[in-house]
PDB file of N, CA and C in Angstrom:
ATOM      1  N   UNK A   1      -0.674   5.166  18.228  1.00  0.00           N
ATOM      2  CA  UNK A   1      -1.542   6.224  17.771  1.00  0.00           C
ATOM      3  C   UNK A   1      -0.873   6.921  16.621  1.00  0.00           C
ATOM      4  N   UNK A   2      -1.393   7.072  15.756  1.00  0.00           N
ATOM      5  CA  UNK A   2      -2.417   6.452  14.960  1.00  0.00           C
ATOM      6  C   UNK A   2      -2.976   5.256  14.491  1.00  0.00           C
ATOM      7  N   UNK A   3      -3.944   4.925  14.458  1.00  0.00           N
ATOM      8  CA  UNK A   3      -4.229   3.371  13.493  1.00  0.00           C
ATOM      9  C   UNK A   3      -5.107   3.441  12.937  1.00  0.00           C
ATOM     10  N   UNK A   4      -4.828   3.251  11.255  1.00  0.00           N
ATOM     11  CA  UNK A   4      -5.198   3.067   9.972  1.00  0.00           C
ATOM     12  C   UNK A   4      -6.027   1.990   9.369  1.00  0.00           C
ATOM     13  N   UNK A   5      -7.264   2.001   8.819  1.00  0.00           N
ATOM     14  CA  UNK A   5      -7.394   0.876   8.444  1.00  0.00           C
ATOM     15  C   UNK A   5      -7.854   1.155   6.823  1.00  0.00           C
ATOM     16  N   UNK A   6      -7.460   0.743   6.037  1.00  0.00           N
ATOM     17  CA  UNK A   6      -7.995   0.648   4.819  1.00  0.00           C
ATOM     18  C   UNK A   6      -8.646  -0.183   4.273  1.00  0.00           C
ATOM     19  N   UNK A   7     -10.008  -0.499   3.727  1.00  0.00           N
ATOM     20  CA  UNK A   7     -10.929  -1.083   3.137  1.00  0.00           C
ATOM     21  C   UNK A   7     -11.264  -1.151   1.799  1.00  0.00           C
ATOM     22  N   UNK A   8     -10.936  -2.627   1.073  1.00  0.00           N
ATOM     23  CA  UNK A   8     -10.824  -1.979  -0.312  1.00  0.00           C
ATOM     24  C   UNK A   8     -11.043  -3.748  -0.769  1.00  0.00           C
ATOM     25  N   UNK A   9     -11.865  -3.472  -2.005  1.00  0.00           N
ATOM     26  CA  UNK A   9     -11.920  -4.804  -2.649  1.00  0.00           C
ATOM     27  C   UNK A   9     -10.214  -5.638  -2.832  1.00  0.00           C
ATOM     28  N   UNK A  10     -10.725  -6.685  -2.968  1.00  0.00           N
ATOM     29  CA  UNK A  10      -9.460  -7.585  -3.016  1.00  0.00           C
ATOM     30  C   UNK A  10      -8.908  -7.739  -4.891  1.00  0.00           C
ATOM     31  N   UNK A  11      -7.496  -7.783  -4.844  1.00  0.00           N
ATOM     32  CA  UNK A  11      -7.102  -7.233  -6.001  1.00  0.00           C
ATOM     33  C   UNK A  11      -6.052  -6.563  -6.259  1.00  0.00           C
ATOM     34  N   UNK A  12      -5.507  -6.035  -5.575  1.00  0.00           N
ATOM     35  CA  UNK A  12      -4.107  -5.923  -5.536  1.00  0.00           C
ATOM     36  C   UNK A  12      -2.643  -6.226  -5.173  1.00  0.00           C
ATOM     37  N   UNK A  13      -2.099  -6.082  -5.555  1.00  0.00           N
ATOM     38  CA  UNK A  13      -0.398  -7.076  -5.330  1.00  0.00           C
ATOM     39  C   UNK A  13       0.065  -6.475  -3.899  1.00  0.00           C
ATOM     40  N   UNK A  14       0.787  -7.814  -3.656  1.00  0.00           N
ATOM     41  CA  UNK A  14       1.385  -6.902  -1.760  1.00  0.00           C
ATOM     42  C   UNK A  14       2.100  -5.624  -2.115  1.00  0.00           C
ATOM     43  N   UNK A  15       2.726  -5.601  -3.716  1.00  0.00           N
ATOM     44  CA  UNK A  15       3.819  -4.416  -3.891  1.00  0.00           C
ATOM     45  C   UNK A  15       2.737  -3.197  -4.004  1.00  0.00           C
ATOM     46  N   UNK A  16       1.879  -2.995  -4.377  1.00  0.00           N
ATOM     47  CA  UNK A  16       0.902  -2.336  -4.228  1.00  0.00           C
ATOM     48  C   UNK A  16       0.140  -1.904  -2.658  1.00  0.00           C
ATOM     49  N   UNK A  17      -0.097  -2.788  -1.962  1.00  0.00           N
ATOM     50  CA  UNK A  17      -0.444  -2.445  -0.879  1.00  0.00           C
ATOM     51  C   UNK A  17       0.843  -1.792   0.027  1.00  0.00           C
ATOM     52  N   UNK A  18       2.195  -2.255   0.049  1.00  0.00           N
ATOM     53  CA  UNK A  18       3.450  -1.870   0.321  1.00  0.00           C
ATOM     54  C   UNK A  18       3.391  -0.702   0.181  1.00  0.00           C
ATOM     55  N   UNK A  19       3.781  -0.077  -1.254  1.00  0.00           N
ATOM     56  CA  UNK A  19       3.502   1.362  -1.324  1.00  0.00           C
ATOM     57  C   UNK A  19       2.580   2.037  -0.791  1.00  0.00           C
ATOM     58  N   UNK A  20       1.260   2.003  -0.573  1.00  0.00           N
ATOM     59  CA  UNK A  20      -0.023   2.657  -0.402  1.00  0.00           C
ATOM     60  C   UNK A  20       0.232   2.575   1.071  1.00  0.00           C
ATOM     61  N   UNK A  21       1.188   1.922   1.925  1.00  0.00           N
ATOM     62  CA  UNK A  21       1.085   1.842   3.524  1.00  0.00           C
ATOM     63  C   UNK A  21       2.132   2.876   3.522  1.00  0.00           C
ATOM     64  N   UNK A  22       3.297   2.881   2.738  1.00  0.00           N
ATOM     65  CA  UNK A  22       4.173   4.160   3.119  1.00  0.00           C
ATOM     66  C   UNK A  22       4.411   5.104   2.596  1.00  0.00           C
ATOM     67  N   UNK A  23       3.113   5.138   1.432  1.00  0.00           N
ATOM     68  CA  UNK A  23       2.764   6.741   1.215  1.00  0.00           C
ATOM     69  C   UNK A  23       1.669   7.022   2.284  1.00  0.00           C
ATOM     70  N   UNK A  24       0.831   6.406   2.789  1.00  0.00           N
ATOM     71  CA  UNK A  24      -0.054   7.050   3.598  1.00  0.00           C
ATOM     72  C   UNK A  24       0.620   7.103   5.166  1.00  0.00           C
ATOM     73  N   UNK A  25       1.767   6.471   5.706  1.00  0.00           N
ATOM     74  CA  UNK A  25       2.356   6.847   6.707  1.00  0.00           C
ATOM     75  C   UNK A  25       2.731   7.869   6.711  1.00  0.00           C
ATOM     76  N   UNK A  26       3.579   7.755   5.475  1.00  0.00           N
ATOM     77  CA  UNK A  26       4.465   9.440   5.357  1.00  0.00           C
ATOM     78  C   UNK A  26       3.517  10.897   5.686  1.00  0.00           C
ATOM     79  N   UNK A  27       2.157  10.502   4.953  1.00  0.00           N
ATOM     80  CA  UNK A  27       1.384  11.441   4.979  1.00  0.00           C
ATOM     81  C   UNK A  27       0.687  12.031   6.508  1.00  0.00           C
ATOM     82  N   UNK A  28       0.832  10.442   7.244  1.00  0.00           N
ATOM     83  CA  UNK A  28      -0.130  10.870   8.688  1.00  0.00           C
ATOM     84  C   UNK A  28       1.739  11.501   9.281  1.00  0.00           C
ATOM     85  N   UNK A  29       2.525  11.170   9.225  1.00  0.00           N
ATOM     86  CA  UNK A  29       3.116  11.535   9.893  1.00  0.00           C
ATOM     87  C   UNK A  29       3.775  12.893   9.763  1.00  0.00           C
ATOM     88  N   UNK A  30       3.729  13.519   8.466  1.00  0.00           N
ATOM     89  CA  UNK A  30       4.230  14.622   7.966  1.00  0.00           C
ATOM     90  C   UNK A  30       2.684  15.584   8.976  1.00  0.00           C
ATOM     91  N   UNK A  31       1.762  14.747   8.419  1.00  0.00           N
ATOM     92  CA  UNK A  31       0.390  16.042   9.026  1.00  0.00           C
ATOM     93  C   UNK A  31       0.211  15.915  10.567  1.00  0.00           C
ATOM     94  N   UNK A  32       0.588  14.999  11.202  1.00  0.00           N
ATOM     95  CA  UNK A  32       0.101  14.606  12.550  1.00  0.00           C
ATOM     96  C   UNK A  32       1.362  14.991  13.424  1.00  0.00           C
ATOM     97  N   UNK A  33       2.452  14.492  13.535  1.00  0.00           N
ATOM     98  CA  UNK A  33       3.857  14.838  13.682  1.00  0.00           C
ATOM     99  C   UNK A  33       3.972  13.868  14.813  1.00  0.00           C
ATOM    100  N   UNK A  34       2.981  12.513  14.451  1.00  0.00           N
ATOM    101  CA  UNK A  34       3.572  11.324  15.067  1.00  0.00           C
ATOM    102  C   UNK A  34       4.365  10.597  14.529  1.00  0.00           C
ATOM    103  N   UNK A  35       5.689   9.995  15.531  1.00  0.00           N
ATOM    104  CA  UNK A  35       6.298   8.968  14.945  1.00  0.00           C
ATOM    105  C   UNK A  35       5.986   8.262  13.741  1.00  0.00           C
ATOM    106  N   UNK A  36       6.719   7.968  13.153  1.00  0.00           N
ATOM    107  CA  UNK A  36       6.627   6.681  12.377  1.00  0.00           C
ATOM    108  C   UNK A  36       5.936   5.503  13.322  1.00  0.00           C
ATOM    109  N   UNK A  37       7.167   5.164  14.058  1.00  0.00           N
ATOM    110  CA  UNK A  37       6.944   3.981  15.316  1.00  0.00           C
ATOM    111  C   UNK A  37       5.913   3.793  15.875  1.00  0.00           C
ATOM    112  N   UNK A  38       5.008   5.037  16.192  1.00  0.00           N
ATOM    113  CA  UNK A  38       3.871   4.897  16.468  1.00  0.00           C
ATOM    114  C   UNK A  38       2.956   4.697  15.576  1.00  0.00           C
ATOM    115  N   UNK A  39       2.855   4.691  14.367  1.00  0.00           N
ATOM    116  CA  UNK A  39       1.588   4.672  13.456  1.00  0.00           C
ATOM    117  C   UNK A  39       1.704   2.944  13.058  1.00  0.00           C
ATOM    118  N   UNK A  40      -0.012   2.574  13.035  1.00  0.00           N
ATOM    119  CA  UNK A  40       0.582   1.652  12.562  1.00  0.00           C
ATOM    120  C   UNK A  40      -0.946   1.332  11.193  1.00  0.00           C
ATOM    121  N   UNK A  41      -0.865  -0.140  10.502  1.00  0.00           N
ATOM    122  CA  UNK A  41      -1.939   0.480   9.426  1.00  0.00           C
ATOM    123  C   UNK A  41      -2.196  -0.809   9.021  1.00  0.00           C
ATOM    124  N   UNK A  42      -3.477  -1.177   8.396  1.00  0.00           N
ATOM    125  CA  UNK A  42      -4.106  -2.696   8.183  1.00  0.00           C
ATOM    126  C   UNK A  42      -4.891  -3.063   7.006  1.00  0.00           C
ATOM    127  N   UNK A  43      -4.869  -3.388   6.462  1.00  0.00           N
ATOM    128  CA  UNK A  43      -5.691  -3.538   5.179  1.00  0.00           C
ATOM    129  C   UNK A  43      -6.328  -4.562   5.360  1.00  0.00           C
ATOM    130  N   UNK A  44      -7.714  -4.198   5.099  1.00  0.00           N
ATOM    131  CA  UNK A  44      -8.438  -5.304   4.853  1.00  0.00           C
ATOM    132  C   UNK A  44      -9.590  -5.610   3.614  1.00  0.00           C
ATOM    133  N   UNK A  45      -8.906  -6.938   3.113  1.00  0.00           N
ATOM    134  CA  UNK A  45      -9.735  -6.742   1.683  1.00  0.00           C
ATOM    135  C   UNK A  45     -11.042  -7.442   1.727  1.00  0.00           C
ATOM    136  N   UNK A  46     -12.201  -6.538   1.136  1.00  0.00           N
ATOM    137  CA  UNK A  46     -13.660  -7.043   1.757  1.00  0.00           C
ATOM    138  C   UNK A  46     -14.224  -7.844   0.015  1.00  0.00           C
ATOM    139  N   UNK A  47     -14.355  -8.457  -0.227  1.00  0.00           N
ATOM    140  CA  UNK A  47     -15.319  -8.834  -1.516  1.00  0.00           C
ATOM    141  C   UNK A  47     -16.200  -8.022  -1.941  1.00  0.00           C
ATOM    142  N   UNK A  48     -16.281  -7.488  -3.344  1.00  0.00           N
ATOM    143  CA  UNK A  48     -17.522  -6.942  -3.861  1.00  0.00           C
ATOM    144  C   UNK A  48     -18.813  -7.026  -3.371  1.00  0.00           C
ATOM    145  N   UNK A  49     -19.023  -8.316  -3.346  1.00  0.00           N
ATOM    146  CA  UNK A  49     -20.874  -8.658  -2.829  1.00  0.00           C
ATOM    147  C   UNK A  49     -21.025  -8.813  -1.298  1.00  0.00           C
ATOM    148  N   UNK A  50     -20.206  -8.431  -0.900  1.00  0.00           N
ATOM    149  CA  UNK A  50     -19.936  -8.266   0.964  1.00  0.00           C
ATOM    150  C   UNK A  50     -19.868  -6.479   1.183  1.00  0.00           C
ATOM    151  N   UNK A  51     -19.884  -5.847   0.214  1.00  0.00           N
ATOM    152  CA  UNK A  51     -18.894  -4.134   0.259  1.00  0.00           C
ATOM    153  C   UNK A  51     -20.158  -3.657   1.458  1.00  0.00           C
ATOM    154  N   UNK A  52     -21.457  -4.021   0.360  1.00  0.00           N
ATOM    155  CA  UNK A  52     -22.617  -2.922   1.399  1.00  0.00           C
ATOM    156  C   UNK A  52     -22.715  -3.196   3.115  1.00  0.00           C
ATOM    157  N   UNK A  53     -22.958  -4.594   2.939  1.00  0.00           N
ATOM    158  CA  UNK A  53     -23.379  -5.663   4.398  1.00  0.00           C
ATOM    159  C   UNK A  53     -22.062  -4.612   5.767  1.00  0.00           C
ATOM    160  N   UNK A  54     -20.675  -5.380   4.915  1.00  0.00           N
ATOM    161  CA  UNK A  54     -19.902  -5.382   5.541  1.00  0.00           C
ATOM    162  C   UNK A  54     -18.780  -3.708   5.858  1.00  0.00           C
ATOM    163  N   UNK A  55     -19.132  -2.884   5.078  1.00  0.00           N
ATOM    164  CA  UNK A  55     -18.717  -1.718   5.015  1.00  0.00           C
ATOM    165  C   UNK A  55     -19.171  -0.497   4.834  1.00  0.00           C
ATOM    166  N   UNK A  56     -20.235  -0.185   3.790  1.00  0.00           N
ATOM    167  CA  UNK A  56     -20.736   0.697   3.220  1.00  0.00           C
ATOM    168  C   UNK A  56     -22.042   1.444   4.468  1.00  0.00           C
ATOM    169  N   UNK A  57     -22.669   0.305   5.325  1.00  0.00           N
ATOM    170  CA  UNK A  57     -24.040   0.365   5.709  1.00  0.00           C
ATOM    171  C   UNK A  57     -23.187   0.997   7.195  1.00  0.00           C
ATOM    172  N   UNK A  58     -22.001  -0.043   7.501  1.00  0.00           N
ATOM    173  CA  UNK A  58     -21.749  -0.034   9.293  1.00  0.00           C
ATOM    174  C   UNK A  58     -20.687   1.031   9.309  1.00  0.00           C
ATOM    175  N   UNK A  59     -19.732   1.265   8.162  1.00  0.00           N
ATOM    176  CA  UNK A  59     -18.759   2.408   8.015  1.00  0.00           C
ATOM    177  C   UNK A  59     -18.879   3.666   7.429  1.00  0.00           C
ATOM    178  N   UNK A  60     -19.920   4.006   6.318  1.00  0.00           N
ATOM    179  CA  UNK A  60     -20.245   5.162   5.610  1.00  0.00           C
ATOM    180  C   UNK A  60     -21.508   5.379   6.144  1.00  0.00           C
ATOM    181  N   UNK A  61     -22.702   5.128   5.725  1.00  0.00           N
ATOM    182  CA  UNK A  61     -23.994   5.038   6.500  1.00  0.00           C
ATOM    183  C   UNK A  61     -23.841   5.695   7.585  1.00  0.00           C
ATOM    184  N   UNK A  62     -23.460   4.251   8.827  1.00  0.00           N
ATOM    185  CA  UNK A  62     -24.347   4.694  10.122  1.00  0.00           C
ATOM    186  C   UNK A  62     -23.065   5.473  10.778  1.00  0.00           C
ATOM    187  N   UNK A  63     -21.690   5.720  10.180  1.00  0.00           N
ATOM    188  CA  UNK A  63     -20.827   7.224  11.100  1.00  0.00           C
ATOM    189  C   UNK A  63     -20.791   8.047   9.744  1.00  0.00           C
ATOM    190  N   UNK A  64     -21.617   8.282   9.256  1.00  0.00           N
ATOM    191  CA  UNK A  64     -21.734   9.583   7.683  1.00  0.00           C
ATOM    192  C   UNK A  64     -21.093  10.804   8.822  1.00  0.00           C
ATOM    193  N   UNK A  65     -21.418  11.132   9.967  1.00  0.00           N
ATOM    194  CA  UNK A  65     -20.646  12.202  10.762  1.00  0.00           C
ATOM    195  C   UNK A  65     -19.264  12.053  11.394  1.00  0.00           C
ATOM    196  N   UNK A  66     -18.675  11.246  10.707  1.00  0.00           N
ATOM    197  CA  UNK A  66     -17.180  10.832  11.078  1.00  0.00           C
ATOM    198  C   UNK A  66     -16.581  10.964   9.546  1.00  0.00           C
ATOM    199  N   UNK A  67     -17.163  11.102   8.974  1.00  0.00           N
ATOM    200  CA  UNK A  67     -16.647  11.071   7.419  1.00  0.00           C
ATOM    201  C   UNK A  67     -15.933  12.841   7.056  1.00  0.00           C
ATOM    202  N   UNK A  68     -14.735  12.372   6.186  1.00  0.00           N
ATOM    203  CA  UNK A  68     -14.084  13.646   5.838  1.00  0.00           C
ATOM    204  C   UNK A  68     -14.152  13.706   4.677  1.00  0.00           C
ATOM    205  N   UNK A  69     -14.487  12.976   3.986  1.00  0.00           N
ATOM    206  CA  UNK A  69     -14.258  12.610   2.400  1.00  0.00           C
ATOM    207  C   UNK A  69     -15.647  11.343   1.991  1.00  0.00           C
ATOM    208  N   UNK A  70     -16.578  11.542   1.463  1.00  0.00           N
ATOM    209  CA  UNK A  70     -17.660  10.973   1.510  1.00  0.00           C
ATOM    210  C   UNK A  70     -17.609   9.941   0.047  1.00  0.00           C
ATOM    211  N   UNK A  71     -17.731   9.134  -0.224  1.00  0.00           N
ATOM    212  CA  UNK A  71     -17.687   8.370  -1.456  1.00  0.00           C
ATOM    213  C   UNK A  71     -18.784   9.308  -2.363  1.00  0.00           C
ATOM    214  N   UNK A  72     -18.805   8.973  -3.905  1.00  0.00           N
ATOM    215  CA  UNK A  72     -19.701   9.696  -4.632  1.00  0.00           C
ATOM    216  C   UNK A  72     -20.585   8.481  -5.484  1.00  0.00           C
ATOM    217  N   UNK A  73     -20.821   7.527  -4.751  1.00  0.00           N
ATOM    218  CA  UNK A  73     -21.435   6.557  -5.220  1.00  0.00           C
ATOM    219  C   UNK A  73     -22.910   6.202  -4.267  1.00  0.00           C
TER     220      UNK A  73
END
């Protein structure tokens, strides 16, 4: 506890995803004041012409009341 998942077109270098996992650890763990050990975090890269089907409709859409930060698209 915690577990992270990030969703994001495909396109970036592992050194890129590397960083972006332990700046956003640092961040849950500085705000949450869980372990490191415990957090853990997943990336998954979805294709452009898959974004709506597979993310946009089942992750933004239908929990819009779980959202903290809403896309502006």
């Amino acid at each position: 506890m915690p577990h992270i998942i990030v969703k994001l077109w495909p396109g970036r270098s592992e050194d890129q995803k590397k960083q972006m996992t332990d700046k956003i650890v640092k961040i849950i763990k500085n705000t949450t004041g869980a372990p490191e050990s415990s957090i853990s975090m997943a990336i998954e890269e979805v294709p452009k012409e898959k974004w709506n089907e597979e993310v946009y409709k089942p992750d933004i859409i239908e929990k819009e009341h779980l959202l903290y930060k809403k896309p502006g698209y």
